[in-house]
Protein backbone atom coordinates (compact mmCIF):
# COMPACT_ATOMS: atom_id res chain seq x y z
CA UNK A 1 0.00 0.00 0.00
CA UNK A 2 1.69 3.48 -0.71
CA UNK A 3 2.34 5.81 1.68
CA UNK A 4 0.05 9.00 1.75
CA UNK A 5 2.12 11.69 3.06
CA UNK A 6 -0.78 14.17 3.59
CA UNK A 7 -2.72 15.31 6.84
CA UNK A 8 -6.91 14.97 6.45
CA UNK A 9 -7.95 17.04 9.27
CA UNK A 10 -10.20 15.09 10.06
CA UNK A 11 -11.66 11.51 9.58
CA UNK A 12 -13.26 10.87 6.83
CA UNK A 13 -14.62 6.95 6.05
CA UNK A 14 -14.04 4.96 2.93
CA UNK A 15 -11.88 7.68 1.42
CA UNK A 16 -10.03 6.41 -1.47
CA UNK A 17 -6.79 7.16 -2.87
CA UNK A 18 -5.22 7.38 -6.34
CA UNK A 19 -1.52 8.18 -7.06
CA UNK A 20 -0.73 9.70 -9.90
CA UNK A 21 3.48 9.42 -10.05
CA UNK A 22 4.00 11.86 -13.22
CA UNK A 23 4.38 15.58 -13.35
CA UNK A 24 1.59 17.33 -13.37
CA UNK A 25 1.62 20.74 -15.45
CA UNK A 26 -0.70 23.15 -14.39
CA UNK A 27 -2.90 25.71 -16.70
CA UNK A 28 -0.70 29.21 -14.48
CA UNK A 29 2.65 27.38 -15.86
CA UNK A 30 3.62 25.53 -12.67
CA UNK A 31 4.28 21.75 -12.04
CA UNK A 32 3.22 19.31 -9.31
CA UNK A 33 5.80 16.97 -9.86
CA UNK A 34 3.03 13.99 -8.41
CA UNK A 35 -0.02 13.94 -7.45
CA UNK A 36 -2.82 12.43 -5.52
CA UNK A 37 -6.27 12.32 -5.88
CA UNK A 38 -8.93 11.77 -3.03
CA UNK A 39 -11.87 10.20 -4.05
CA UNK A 40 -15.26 8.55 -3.22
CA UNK A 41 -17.50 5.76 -4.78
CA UNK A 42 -21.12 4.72 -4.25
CA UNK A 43 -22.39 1.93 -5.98
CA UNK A 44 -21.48 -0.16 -8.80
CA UNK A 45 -20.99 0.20 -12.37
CA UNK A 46 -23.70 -1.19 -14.73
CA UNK A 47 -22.54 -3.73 -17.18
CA UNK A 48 -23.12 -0.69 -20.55
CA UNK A 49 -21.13 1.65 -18.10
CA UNK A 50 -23.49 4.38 -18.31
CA UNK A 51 -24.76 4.68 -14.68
CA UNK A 52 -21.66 7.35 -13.81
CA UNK A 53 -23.12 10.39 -11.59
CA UNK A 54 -20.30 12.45 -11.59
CA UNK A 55 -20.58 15.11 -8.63
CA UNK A 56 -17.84 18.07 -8.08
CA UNK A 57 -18.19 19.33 -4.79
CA UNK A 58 -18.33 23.14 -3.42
CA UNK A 59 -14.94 25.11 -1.65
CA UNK A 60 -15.20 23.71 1.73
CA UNK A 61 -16.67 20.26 1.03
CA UNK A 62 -14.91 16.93 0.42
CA UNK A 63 -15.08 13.73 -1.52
CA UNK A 64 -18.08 12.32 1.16
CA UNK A 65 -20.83 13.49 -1.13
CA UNK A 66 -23.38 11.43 0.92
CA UNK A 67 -22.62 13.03 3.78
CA UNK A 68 -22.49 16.77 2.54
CA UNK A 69 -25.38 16.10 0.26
CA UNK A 70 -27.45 13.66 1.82
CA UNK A 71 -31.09 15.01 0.73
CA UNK A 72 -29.59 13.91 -2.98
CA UNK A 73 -27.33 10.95 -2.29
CA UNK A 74 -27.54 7.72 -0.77
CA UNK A 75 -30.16 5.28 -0.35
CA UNK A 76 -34.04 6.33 -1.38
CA UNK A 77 -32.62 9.36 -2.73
CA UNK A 78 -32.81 10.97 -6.12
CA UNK A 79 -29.24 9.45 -6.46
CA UNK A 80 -29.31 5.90 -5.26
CA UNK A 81 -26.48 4.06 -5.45
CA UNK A 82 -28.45 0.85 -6.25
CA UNK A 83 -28.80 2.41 -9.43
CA UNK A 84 -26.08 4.78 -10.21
CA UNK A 85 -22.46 4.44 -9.89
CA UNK A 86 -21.48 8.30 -8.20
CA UNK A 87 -18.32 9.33 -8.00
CA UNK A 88 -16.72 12.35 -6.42
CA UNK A 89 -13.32 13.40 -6.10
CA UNK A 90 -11.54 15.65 -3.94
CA UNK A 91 -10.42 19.31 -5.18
CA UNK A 92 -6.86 19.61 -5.04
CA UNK A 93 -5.31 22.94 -3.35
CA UNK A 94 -7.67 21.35 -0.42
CA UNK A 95 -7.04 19.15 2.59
CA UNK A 96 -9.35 16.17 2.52
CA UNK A 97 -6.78 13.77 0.73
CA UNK A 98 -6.00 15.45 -2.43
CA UNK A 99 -2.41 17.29 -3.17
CA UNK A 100 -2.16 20.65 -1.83
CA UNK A 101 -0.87 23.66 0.21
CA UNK A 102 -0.35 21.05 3.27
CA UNK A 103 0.97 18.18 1.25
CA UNK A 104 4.23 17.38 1.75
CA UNK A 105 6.86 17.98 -1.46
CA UNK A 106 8.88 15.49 -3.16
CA UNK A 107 11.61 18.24 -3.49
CA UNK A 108 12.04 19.65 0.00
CA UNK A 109 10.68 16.91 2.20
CA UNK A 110 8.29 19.09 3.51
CA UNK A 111 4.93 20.93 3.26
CA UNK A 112 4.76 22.91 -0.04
CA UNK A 113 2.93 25.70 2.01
CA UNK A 114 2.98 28.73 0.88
CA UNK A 115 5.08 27.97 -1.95
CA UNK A 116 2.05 25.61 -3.42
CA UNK A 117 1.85 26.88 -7.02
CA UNK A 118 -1.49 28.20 -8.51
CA UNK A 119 -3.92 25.84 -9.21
CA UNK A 120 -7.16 26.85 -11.58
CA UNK A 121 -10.95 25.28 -11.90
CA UNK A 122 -9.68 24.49 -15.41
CA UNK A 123 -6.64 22.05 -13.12
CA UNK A 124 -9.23 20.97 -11.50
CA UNK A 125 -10.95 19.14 -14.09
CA UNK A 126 -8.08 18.05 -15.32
CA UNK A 127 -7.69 16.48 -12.48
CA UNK A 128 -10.82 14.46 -12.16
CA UNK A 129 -10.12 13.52 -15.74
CA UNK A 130 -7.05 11.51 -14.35
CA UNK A 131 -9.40 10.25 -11.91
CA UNK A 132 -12.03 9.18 -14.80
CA UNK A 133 -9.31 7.67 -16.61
CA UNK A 134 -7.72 5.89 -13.39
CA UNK A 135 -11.56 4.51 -12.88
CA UNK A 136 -11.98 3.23 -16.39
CA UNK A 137 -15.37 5.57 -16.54
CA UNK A 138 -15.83 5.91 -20.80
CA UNK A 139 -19.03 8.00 -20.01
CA UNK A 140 -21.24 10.19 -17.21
CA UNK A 141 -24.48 10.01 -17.10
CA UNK A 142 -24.42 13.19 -15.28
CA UNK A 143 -22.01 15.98 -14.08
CA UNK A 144 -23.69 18.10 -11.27
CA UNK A 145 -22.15 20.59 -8.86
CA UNK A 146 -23.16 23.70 -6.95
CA UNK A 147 -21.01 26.93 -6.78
CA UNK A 148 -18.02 26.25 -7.56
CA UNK A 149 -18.48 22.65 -7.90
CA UNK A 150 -20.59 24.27 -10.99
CA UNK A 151 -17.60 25.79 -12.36
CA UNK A 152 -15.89 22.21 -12.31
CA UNK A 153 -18.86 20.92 -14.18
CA UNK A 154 -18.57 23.75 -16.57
CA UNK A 155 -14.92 22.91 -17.00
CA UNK A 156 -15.71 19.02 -17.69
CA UNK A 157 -17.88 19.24 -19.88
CA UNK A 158 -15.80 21.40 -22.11
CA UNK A 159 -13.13 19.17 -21.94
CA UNK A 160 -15.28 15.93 -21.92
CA UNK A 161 -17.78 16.87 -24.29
CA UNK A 162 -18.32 13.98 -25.84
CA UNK A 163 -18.66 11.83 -22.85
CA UNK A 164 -20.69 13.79 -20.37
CA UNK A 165 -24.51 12.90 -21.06
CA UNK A 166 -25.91 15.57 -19.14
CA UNK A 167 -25.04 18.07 -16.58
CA UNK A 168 -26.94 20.16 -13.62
CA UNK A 169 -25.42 23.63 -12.68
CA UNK A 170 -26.65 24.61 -9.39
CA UNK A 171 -25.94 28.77 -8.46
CA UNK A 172 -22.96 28.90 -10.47
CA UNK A 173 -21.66 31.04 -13.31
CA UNK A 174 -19.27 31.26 -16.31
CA UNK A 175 -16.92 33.32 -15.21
CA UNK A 176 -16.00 34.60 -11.55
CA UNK A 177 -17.41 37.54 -10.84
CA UNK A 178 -15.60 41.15 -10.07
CA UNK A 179 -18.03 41.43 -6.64
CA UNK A 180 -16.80 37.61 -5.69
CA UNK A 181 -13.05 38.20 -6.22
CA UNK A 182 -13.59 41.19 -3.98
CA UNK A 183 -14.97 39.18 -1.48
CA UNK A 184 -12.02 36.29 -2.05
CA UNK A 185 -9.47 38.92 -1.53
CA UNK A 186 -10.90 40.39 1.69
CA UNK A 187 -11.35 37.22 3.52
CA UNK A 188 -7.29 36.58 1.92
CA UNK A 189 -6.58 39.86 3.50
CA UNK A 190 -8.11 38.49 7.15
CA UNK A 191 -5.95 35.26 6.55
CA UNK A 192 -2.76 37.60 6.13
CA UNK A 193 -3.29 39.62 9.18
CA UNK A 194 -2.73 37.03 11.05
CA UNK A 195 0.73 36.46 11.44
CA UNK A 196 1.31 32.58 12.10
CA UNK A 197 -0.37 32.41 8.63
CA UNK A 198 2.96 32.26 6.77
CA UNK A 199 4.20 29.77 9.45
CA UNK A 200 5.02 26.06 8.26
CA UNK A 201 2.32 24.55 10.73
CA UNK A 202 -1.07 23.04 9.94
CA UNK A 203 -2.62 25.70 12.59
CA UNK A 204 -1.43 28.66 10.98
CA UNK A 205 -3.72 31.18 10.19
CA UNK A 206 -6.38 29.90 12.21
CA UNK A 207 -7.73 33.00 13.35
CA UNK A 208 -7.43 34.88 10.23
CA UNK A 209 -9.02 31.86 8.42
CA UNK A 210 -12.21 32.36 11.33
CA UNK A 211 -12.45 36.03 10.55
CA UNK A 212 -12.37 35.22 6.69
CA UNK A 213 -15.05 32.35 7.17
CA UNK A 214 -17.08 34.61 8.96
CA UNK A 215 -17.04 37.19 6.00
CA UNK A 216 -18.33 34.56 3.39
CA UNK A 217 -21.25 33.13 6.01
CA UNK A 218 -22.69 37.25 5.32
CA UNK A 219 -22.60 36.32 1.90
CA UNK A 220 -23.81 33.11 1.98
CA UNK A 221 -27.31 33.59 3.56
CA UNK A 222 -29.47 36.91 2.97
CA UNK A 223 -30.66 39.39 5.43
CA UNK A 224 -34.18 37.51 5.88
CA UNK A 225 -31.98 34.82 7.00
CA UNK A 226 -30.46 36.22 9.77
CA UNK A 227 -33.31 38.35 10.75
CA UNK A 228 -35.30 34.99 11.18
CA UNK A 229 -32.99 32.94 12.95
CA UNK A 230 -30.20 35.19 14.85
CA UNK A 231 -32.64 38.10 15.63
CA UNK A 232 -32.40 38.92 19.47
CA UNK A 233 -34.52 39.63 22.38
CA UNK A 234 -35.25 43.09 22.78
CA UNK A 235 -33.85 43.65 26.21
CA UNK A 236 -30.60 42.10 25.10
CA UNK A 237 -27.25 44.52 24.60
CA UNK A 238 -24.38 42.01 24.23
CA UNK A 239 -23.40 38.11 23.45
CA UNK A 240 -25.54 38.46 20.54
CA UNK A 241 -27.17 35.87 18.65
CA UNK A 242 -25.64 36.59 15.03
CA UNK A 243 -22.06 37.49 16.14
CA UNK A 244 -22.14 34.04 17.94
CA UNK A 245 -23.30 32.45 14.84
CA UNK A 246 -20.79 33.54 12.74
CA UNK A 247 -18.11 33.08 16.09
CA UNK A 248 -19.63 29.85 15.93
CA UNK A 249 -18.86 29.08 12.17
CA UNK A 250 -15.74 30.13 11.82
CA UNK A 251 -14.32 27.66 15.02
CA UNK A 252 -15.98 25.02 13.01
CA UNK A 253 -14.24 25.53 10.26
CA UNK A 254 -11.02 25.83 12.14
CA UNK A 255 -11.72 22.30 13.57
CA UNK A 256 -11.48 21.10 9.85
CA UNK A 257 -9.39 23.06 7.22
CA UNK A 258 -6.37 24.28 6.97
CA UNK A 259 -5.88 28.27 6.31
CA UNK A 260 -3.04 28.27 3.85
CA UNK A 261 -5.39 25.12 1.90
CA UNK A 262 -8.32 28.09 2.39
CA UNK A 263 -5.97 31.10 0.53
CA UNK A 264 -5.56 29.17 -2.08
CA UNK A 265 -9.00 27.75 -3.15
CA UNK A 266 -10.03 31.04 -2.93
CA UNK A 267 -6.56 32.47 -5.55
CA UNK A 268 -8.74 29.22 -7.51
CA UNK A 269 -11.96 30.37 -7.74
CA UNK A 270 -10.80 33.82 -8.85
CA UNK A 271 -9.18 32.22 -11.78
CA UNK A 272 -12.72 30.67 -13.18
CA UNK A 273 -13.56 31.59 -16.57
CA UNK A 274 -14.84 29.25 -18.89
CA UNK A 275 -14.43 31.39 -22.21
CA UNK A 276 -10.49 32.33 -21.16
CA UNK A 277 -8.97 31.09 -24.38
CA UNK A 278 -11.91 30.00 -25.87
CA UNK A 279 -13.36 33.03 -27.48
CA UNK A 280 -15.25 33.98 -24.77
CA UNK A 281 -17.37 32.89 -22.02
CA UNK A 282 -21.10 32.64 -24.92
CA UNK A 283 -18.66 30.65 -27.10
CA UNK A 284 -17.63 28.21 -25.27
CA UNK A 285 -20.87 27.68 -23.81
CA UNK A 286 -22.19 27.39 -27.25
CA UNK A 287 -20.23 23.91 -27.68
CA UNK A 288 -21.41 22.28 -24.65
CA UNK A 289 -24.69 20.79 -26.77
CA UNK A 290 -25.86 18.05 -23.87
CA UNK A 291 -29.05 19.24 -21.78
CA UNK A 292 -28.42 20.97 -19.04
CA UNK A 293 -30.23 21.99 -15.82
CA UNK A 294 -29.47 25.63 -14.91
CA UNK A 295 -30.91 26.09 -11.53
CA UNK A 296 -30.65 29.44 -9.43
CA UNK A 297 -31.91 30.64 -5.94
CA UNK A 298 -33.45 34.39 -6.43
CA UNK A 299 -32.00 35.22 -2.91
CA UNK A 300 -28.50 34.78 -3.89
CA UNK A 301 -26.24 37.54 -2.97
CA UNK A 302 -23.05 35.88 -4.07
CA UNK A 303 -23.62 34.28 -7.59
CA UNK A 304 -27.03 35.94 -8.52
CA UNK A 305 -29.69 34.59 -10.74
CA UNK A 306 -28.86 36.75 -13.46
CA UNK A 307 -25.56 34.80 -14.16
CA UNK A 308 -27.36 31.75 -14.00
CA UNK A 309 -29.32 32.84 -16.96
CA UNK A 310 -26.68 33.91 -19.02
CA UNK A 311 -25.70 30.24 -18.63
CA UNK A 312 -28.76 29.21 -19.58
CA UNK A 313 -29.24 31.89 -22.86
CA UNK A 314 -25.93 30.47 -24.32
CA UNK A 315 -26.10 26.73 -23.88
CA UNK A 316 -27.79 25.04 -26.54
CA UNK A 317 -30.21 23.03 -24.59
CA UNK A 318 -30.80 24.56 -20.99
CA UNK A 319 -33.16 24.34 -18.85
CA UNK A 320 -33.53 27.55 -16.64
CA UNK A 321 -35.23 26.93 -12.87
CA UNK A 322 -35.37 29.51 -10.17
CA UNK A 323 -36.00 29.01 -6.81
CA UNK A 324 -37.83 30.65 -4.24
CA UNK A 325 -35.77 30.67 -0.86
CA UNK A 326 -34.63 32.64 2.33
CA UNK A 327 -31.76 31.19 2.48
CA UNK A 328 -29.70 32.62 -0.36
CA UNK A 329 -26.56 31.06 -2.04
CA UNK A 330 -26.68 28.36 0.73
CA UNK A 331 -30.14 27.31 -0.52
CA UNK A 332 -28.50 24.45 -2.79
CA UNK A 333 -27.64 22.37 0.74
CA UNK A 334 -30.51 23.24 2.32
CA UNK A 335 -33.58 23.45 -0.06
CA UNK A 336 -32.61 19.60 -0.98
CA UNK A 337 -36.11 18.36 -1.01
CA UNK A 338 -37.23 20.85 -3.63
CA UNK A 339 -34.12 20.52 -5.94
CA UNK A 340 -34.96 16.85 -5.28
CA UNK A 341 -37.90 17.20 -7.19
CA UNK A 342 -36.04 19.15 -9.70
CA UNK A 343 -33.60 17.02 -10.50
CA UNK A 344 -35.78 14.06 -10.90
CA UNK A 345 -37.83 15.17 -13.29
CA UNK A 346 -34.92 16.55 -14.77
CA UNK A 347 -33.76 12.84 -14.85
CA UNK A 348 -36.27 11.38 -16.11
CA UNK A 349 -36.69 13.08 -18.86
CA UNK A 350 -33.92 11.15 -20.87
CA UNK A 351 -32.49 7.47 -19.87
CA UNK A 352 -29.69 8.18 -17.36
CA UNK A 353 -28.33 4.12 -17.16
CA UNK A 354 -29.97 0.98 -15.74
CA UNK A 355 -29.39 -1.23 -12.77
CA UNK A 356 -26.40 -3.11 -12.09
């Protein structure tokens, strides 16, 4: 068994590993000289190997999908993995298995840190296509991600085009935005105040990396949101219910990711644009011709609904949903009964694989 010289923060069960011993050139002009990939499976591949439900998670996630995304995957679900084959694979730049910030480098013998070269949503799919390749997977029944697990999807199935069957975009867009990269390099700005961020230590940057989660969690919900559920007593003047929310939030994430792993997703998501290259961001779209599902939340303050329907006006067969919901860009966790429905018909509309 080979040695995986990386640090998961925390457990994470039937996590899978796949080495990948060449060099690795990224899209910015830098090399991982190996790599490995963290990955998940659920269920078993159908005898015509068209049952593959390919799922890219979101910043903070991990491979677990059916943990993360439970109200989709797993038994009884819209995704059953007595009918599908789902795979999903760790980002990497992140610290649930895959290579990144906190991995340790061939060359040096020691964390790359903050020397970890710049990895882009484009590397990122072509880094699940070593995974698909690795897995033996000739076609996907269906790519789906939200946020920027929608960007991956985007990236796939340009590069995959004709092997993706469908794909489901959930509050994502074809480019990142100027109003997100402000927010990415504020909450980069919070992780660089802090000074044991640039230390070689798995803990550094922890506070910075709190007051940076805390920034996204305003961006992630809507004002409704928090007037609902952190909204105090009347009478009450301090130890208030939102600023221990997001107090609350950001020790959680401490508890589970790594700040310098957090820096650079973030230096990744800037980089999205799916036209870079390609003519633009309407002509590239133009050549993904598989049906999509372009589904948007009309509360979102982070990736609004009018991206999602640019999406949806360039690619040649979209579907365009929008969703009702307090809860803003977070909706696509939470509202999972409703996208349920969604999806399924969605799904059902065109054979997606058989049984086993």
């Amino acid at each position: 068994m080979q040695q995986i010289t990386y640090k998961v923060p925390v457990e994470i069960p039937n996590l899978q590993f796949y080495h990948h011993p060449q060099p690795f050139p990224l899209e910015a002009g830098g090399i991982l000289p190996e790599l490995t990939i963290a990955y998940h499976t659920y269920g078993t591949l159908n005898a015509e190997r068209n049952n593959v439900i390919w799922v890219c998670h979101a910043l903070t996630a991990n491979s677990n999908v059916a943990d993360w995304w439970s109200g989709l995957f797993g038994p009884g679900n819209v995704f059953d993995p007595e009918r599908y084959f789902i795979v999903c694979a760790n980002i990497i730049g992140s610290c649930y298995g895959s290579t990144g910030p906190r991995s340790i480098n061939p060359a040096t013998g020691k964390a790359y840190g903050l020397d970890f070269p710049l990895v882009t949503v484009r590397d990122w799919a072509a880094v699940h296509d070593l995974l698909r390749k690795h897995l033996d997977i000739q076609e996907i029944a269906l790519c789906i991600g939200g946020s920027c697990g929608g960007h991956q999807v985007l990236e796939m199935a340009y590069l995959l085009r004709q092997r993706i069957k469908k794909m489901a975009l959930l509050v994502t867009s074809a480019r990142e935005t100027a109003w997100a990269i402000a927010i990415h390099e504020a909450q980069r700005m919070a992780m660089q105040a802090d000074p044991t961020f640039y230390e070689d230590s798995d803990t550094g940057g922890a506070a910075g990396m709190r007051a940076a989660r805390g920034f996204g969690l305003v961006t992630y919900r809507t004002f409704q949101a928090y007037q609902n559920g952190q909204t105090d007593a009347d009478d009450k003047m301090n130890d208030l219910k939102a600023a221990g929310y997001i107090q609350h939030q950001g020790k959680k994430l401490e508890q589970r990711f790594y700040a310098q792993c957090y820096w650079f997703l973030s230096k990744a998501l800037d980089s999205h644009h799916v036209g870079r290259g390609r003519g633009g961001a309407a002509a590239a779209l133009a050549q993904m011709g598989v049906p999509a599902l372009v589904l948007a939340i009309d509360s979102d303050l982070l990736i609004p609904s009018s991206e999602q329907r640019f999406l949806a006006a360039h690619l040649p067969q979209a579907e365009f949903v929008e969703l009702a919901s307090a809860y803003g860009h977070d909706g696509f966790l939470i509202e999972t009964e409703r996208i349920g429905g969604i999806l399924m018909g969605f799904r059902n509309r065109e054979n997606m694989g058989n049984k086993p």
